[in-house]
C-alpha atoms as a PDB file:
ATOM      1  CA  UNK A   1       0.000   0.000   0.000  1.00  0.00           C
ATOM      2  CA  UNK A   2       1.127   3.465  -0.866  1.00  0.00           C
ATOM      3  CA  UNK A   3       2.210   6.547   1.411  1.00  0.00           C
ATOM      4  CA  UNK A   4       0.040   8.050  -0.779  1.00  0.00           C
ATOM      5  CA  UNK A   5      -2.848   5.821  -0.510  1.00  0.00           C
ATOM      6  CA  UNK A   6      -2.673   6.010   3.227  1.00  0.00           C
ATOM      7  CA  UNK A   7      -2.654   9.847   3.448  1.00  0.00           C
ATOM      8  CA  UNK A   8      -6.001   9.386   1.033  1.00  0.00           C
ATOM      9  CA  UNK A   9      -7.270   6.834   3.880  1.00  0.00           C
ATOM     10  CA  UNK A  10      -6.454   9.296   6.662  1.00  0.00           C
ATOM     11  CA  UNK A  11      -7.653  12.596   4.706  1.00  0.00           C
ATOM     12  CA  UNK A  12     -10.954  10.657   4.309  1.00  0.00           C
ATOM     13  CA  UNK A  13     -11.757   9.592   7.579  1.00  0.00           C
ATOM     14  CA  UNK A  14     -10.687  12.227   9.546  1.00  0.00           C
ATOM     15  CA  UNK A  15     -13.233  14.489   7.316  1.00  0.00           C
ATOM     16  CA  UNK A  16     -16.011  12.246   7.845  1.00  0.00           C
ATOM     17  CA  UNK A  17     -14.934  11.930  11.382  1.00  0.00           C
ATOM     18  CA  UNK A  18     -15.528  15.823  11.615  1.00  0.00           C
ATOM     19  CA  UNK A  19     -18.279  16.396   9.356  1.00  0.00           C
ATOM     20  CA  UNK A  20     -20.734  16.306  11.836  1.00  0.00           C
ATOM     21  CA  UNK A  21     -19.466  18.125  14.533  1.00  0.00           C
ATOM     22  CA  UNK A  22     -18.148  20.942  11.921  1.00  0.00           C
ATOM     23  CA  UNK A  23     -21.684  21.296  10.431  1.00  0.00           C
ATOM     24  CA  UNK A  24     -23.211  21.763  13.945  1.00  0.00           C
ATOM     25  CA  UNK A  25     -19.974  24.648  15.154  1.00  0.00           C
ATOM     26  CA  UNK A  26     -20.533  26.485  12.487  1.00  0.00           C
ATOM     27  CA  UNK A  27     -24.388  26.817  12.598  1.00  0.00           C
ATOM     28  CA  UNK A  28     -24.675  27.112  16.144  1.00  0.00           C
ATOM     29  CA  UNK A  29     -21.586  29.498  16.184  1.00  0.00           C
ATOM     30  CA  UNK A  30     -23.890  31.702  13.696  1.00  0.00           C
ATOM     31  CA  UNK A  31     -26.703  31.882  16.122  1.00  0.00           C
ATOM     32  CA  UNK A  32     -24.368  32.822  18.855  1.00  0.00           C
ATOM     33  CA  UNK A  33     -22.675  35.481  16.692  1.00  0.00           C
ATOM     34  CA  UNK A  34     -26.714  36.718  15.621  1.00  0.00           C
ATOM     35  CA  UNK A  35     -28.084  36.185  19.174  1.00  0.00           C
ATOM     36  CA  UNK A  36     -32.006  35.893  18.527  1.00  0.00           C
ATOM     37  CA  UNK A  37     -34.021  36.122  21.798  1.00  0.00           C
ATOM     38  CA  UNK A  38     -30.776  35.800  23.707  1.00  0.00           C
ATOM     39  CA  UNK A  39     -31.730  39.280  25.638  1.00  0.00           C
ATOM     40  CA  UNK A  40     -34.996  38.035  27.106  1.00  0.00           C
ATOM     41  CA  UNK A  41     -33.673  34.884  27.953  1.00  0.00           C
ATOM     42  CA  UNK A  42     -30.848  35.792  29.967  1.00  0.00           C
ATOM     43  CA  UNK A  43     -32.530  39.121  31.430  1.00  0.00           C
ATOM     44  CA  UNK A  44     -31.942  39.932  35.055  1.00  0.00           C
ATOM     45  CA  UNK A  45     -35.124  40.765  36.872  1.00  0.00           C
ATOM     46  CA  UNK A  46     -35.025  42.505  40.430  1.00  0.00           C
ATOM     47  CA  UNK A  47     -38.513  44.090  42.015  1.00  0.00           C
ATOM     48  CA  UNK A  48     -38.177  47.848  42.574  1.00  0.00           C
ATOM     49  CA  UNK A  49     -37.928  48.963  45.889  1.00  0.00           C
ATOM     50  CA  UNK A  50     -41.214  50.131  47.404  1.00  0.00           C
ATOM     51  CA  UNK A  51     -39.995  53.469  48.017  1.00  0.00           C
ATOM     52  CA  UNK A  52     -37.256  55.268  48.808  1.00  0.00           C
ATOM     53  CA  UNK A  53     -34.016  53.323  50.681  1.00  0.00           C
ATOM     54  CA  UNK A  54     -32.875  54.235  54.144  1.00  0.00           C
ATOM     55  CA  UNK A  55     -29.289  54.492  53.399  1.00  0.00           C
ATOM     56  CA  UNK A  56     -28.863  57.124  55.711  1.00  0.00           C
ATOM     57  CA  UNK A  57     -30.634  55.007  59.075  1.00  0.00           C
ATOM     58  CA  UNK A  58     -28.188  52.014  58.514  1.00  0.00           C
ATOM     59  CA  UNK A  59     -26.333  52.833  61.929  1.00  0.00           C
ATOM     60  CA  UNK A  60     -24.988  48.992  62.051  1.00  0.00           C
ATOM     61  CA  UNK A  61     -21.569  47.813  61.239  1.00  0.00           C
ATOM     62  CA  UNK A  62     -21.093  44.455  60.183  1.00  0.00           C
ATOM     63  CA  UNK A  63     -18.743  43.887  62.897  1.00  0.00           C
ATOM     64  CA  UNK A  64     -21.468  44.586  65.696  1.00  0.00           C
ATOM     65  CA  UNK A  65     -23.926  42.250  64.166  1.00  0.00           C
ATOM     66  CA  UNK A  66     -21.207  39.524  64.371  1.00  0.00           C
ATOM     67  CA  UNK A  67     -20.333  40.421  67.481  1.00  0.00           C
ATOM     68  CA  UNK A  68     -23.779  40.005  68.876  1.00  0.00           C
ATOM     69  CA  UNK A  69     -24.049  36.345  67.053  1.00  0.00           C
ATOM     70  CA  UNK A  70     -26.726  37.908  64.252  1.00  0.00           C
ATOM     71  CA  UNK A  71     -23.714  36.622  61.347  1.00  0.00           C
ATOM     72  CA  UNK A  72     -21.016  34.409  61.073  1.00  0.00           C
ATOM     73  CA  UNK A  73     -17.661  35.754  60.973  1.00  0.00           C
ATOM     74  CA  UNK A  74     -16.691  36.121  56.612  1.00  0.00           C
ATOM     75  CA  UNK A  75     -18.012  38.020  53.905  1.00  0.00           C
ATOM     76  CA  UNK A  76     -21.181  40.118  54.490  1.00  0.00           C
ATOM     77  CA  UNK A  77     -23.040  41.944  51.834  1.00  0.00           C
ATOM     78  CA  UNK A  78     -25.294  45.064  52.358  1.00  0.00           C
ATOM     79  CA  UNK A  79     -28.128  45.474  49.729  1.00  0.00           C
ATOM     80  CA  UNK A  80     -31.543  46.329  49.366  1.00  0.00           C
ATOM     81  CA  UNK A  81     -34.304  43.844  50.876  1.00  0.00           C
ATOM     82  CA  UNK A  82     -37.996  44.063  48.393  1.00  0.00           C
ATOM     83  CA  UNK A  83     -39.359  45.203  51.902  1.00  0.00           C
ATOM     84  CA  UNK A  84     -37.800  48.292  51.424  1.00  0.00           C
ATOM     85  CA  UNK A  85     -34.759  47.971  54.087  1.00  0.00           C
ATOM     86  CA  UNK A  86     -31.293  48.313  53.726  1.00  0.00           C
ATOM     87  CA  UNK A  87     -30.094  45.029  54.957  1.00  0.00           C
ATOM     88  CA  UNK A  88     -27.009  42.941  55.985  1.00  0.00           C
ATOM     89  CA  UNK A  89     -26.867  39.225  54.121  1.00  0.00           C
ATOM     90  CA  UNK A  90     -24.486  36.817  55.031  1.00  0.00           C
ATOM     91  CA  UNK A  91     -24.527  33.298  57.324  1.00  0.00           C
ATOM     92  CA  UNK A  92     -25.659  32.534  60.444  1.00  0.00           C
ATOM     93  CA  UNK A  93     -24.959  28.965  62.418  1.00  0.00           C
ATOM     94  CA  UNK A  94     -24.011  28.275  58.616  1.00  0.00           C
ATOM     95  CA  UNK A  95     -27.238  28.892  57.416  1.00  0.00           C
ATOM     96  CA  UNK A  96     -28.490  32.319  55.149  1.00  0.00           C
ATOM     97  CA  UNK A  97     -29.298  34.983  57.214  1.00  0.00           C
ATOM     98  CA  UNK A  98     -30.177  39.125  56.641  1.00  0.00           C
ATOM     99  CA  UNK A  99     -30.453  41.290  59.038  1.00  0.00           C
ATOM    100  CA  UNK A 100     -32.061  44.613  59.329  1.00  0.00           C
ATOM    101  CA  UNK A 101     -29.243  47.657  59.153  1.00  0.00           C
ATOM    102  CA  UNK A 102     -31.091  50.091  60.869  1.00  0.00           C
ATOM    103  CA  UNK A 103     -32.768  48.152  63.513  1.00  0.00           C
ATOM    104  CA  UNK A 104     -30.340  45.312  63.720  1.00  0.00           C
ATOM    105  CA  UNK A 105     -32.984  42.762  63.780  1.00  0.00           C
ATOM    106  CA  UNK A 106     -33.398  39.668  61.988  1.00  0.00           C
ATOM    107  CA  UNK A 107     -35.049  39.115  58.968  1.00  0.00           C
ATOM    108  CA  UNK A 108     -36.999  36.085  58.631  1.00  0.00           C
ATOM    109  CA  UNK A 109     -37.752  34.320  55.616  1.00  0.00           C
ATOM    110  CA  UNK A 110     -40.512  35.502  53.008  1.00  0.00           C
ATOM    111  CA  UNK A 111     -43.744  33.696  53.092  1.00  0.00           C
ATOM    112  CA  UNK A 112     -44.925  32.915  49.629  1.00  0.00           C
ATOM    113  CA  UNK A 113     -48.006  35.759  49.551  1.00  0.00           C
ATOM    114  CA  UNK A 114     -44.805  37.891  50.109  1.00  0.00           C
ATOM    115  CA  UNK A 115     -42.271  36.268  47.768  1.00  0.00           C
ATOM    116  CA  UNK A 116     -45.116  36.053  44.721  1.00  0.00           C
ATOM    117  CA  UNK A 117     -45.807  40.093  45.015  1.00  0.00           C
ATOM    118  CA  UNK A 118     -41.628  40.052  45.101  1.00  0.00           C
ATOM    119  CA  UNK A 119     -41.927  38.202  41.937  1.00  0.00           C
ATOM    120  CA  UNK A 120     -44.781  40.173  40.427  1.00  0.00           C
ATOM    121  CA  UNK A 121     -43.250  43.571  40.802  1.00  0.00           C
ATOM    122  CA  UNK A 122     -39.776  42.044  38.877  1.00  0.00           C
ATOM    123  CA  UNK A 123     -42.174  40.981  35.795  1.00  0.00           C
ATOM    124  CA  UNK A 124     -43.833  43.658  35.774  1.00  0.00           C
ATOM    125  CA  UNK A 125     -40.464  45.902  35.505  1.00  0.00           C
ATOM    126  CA  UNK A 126     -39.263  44.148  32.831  1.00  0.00           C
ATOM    127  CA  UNK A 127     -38.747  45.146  29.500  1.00  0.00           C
ATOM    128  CA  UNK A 128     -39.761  41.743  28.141  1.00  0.00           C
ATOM    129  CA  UNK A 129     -43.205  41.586  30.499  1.00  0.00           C
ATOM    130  CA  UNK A 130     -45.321  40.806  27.922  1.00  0.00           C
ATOM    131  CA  UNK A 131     -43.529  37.524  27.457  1.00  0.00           C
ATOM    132  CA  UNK A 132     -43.573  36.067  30.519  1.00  0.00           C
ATOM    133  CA  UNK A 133     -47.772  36.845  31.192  1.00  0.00           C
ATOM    134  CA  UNK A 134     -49.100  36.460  34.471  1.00  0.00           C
ATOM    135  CA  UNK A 135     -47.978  34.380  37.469  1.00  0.00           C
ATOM    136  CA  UNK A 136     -50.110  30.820  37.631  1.00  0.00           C
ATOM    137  CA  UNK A 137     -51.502  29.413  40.862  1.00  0.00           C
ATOM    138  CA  UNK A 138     -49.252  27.853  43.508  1.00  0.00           C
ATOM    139  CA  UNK A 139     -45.884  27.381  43.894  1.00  0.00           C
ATOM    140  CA  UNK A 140     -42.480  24.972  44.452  1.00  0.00           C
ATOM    141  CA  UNK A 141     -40.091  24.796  46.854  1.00  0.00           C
ATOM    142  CA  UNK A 142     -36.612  25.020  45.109  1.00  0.00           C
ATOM    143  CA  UNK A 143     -32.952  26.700  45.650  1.00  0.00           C
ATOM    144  CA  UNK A 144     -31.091  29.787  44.579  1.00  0.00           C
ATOM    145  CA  UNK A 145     -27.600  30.306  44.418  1.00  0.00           C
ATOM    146  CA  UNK A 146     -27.395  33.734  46.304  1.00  0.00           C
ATOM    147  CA  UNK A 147     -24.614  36.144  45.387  1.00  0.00           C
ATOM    148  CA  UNK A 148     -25.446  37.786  48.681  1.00  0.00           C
ATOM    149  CA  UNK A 149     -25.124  35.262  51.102  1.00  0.00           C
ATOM    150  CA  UNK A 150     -22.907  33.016  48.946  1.00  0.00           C
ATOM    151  CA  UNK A 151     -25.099  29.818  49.340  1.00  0.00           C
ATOM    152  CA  UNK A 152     -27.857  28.094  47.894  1.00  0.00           C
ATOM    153  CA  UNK A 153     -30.628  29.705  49.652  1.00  0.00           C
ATOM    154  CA  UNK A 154     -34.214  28.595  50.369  1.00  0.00           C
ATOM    155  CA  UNK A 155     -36.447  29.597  47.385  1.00  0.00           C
ATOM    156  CA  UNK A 156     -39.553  29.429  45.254  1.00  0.00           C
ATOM    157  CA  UNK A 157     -40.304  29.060  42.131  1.00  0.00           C
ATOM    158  CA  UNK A 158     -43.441  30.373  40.437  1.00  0.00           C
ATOM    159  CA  UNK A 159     -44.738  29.782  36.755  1.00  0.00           C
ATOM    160  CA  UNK A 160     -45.910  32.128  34.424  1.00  0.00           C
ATOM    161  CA  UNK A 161     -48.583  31.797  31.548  1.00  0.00           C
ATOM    162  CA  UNK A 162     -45.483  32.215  28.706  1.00  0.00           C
ATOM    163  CA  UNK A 163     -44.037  29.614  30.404  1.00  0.00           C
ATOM    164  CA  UNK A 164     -40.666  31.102  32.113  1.00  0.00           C
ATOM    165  CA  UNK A 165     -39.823  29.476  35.700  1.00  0.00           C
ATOM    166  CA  UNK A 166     -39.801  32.847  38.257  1.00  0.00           C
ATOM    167  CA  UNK A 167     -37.484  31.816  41.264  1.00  0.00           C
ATOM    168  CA  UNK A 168     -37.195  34.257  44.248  1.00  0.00           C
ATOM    169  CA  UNK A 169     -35.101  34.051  47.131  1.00  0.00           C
ATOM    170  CA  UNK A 170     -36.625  33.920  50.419  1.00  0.00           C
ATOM    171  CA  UNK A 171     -33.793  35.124  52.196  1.00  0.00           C
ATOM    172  CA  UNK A 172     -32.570  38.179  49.795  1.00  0.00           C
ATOM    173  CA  UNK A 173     -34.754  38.592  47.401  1.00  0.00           C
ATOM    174  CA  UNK A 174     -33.381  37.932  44.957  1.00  0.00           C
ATOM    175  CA  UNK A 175     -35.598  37.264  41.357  1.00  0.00           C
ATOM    176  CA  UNK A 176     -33.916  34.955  38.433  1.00  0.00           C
ATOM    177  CA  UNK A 177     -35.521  33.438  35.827  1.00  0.00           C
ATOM    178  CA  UNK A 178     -35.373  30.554  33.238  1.00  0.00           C
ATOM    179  CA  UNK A 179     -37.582  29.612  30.187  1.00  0.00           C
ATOM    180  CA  UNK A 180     -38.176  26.799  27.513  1.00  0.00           C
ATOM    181  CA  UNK A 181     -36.013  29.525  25.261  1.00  0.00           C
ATOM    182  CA  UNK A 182     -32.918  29.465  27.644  1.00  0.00           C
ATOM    183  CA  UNK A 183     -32.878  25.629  28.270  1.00  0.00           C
ATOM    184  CA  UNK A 184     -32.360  25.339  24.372  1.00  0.00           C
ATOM    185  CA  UNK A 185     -29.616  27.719  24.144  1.00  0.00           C
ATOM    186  CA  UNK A 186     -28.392  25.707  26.551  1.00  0.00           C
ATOM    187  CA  UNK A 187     -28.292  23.070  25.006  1.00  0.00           C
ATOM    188  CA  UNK A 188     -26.934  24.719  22.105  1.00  0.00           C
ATOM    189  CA  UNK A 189     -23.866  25.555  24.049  1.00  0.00           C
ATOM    190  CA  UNK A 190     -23.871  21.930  24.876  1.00  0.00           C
ATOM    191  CA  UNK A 191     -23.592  20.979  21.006  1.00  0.00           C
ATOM    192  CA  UNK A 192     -21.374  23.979  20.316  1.00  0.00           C
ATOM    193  CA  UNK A 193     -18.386  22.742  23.159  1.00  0.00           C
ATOM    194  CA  UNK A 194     -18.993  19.233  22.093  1.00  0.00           C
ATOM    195  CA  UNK A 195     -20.813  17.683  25.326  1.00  0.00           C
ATOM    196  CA  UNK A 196     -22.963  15.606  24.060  1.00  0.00           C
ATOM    197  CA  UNK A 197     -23.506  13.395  26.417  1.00  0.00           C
ATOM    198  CA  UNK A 198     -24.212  13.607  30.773  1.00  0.00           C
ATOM    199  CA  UNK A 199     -20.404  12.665  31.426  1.00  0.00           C
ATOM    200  CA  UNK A 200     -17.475  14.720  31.808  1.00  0.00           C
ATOM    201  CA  UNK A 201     -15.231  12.135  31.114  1.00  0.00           C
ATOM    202  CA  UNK A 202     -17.134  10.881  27.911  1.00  0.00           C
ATOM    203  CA  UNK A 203     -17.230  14.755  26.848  1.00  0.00           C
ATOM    204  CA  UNK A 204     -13.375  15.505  27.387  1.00  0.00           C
ATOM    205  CA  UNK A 205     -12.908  12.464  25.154  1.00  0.00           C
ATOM    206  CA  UNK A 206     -15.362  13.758  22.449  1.00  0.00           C
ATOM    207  CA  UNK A 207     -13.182  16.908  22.068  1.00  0.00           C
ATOM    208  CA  UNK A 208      -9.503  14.933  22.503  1.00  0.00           C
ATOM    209  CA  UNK A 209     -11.167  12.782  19.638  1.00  0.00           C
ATOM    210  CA  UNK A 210     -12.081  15.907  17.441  1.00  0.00           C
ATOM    211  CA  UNK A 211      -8.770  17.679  17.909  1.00  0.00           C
ATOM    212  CA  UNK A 212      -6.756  14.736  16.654  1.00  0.00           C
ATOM    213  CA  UNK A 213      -9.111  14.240  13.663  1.00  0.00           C
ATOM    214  CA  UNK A 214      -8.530  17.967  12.599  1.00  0.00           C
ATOM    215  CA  UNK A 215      -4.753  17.621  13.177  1.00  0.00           C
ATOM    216  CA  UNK A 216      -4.950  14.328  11.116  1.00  0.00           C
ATOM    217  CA  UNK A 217      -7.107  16.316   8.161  1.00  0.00           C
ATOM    218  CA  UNK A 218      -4.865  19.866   8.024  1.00  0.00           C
ATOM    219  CA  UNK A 219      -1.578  17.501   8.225  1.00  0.00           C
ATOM    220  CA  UNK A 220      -2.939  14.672   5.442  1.00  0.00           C
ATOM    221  CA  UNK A 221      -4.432  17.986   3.272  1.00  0.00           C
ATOM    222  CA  UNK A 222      -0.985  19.499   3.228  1.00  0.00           C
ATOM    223  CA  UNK A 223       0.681  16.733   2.827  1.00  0.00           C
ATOM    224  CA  UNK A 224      -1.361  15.896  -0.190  1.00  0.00           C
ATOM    225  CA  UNK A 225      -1.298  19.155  -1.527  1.00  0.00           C
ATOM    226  CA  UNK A 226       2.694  19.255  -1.237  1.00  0.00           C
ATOM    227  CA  UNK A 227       2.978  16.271  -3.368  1.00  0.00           C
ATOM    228  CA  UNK A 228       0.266  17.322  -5.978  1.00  0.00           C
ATOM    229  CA  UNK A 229       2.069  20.579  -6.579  1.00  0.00           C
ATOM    230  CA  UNK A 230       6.152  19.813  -6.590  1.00  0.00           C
ATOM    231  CA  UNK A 231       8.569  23.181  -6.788  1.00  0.00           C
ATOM    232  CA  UNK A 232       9.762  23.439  -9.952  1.00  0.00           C
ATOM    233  CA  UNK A 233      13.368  23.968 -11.368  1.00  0.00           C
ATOM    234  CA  UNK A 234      14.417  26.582 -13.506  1.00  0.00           C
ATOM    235  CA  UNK A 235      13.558  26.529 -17.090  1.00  0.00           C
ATOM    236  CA  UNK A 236      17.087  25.770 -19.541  1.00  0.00           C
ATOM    237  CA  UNK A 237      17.777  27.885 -22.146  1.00  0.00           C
END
């Protein structure tokens, strides 16, 4: 069999190899680069505050709220609350905690009359409100990742008649949301990066695979083309 042969062999399968996951990086790279819908699926919603913020009343350090076992000693994070306090979010025996910077009070969980009008006021801010519709009946108990209190907090989740997932913290506040829309880019992402499957370790060898079979194609194409298309001599006189 013939170098030449082989480098035909390799060529071939290494294109075939990569058809597929060419075809599917370059169409979902497109979308990525044209973005439809990608604004109202990854919007941030937060509920305006009722009225104005008592910056001025917050008379608490977070080193006297510690002191008096209200936090945990770490990070501690002062933000607006949807009651309309200025409050202090961190951990307390390890769990989330806020606490009230004016009065120095805890703040207990929201109920869910309190964290549906929480989640009410963010939709109805939003730019996209039309989209999501109104809230539906009842509710499920779920977790947020809290940038405030750097856990996953205690949370729920309401559904809206567009069909977007409303999750609000009970602890800060906090709104996020997610949608039919955002679970397919998603997944598109998924394609894109070449993890096709539920495993890490099945993914990492998906891509190890598809590097070597582009290495293999550039180095059999110029190979090929090298041979094709020798240097040629001078011309004699």
């Amino acid at each position: 069999m013939s170098d030449s042969f082989r480098l035909h062999g390799a060529h071939r399968a290494a294109g075939f190899l990569l058809a597929v996951p060419l075809l599917l990086w370059i169409a979902t790279g497109l979308l990525f680069h044209v973005k439809p819908g990608w604004d109202a699926a990854y919007e941030e919603l937060s509920a305006p505050p009722p009225g104005p913020l008592p910056w001025e009343r917050v008379v608490f350090s977070p080193a006297m709220l510690k002191a008096r076992g209200l936090l945990d000693p770490g990070s501690v994070a002062l933000a607006p609350h949807p009651s309309g306090l200025v409050a202090y979010f961190g951990r307390r025996g390890g769990l989330p905690a806020a606490v009230d910077g004016t009065s120095g009070e805890p703040i207990p969980p929201s109920p869910e009359e309190t964290a549906r009008a929480t989640a009410v006021a963010a939709v109805g801010a939003s730019r996209h409100a039309a989209r999501y519709g109104n809230l539906l009946p009842g509710s499920e108990a779920a977790t947020h990742r809290s940038a405030l209190t750097g856990s996953d907090d205690p949370a729920f989740r309401f559904r809206t008649k567009g069909g977007h997932r409303i999750l609000v913290d009970r602890v800060t506040g906090e709104v996020s949301q997610e949608s039919a829309l955002r679970d397919r880019i998603e997944l598109l992402y998924r394609v894109h990066y070449l993890q096709w499957t539920p495993w890490r370790t099945v993914n990492a060898a998906l891509v190890l695979a598809a590097a070597l079979a582009a290495l293999v194609l550039s180095a059999s194409g110029l190979l090929l083309l090298a041979r094709r298309a020798p240097l040629k001599g001078p011309r004699e006189p």
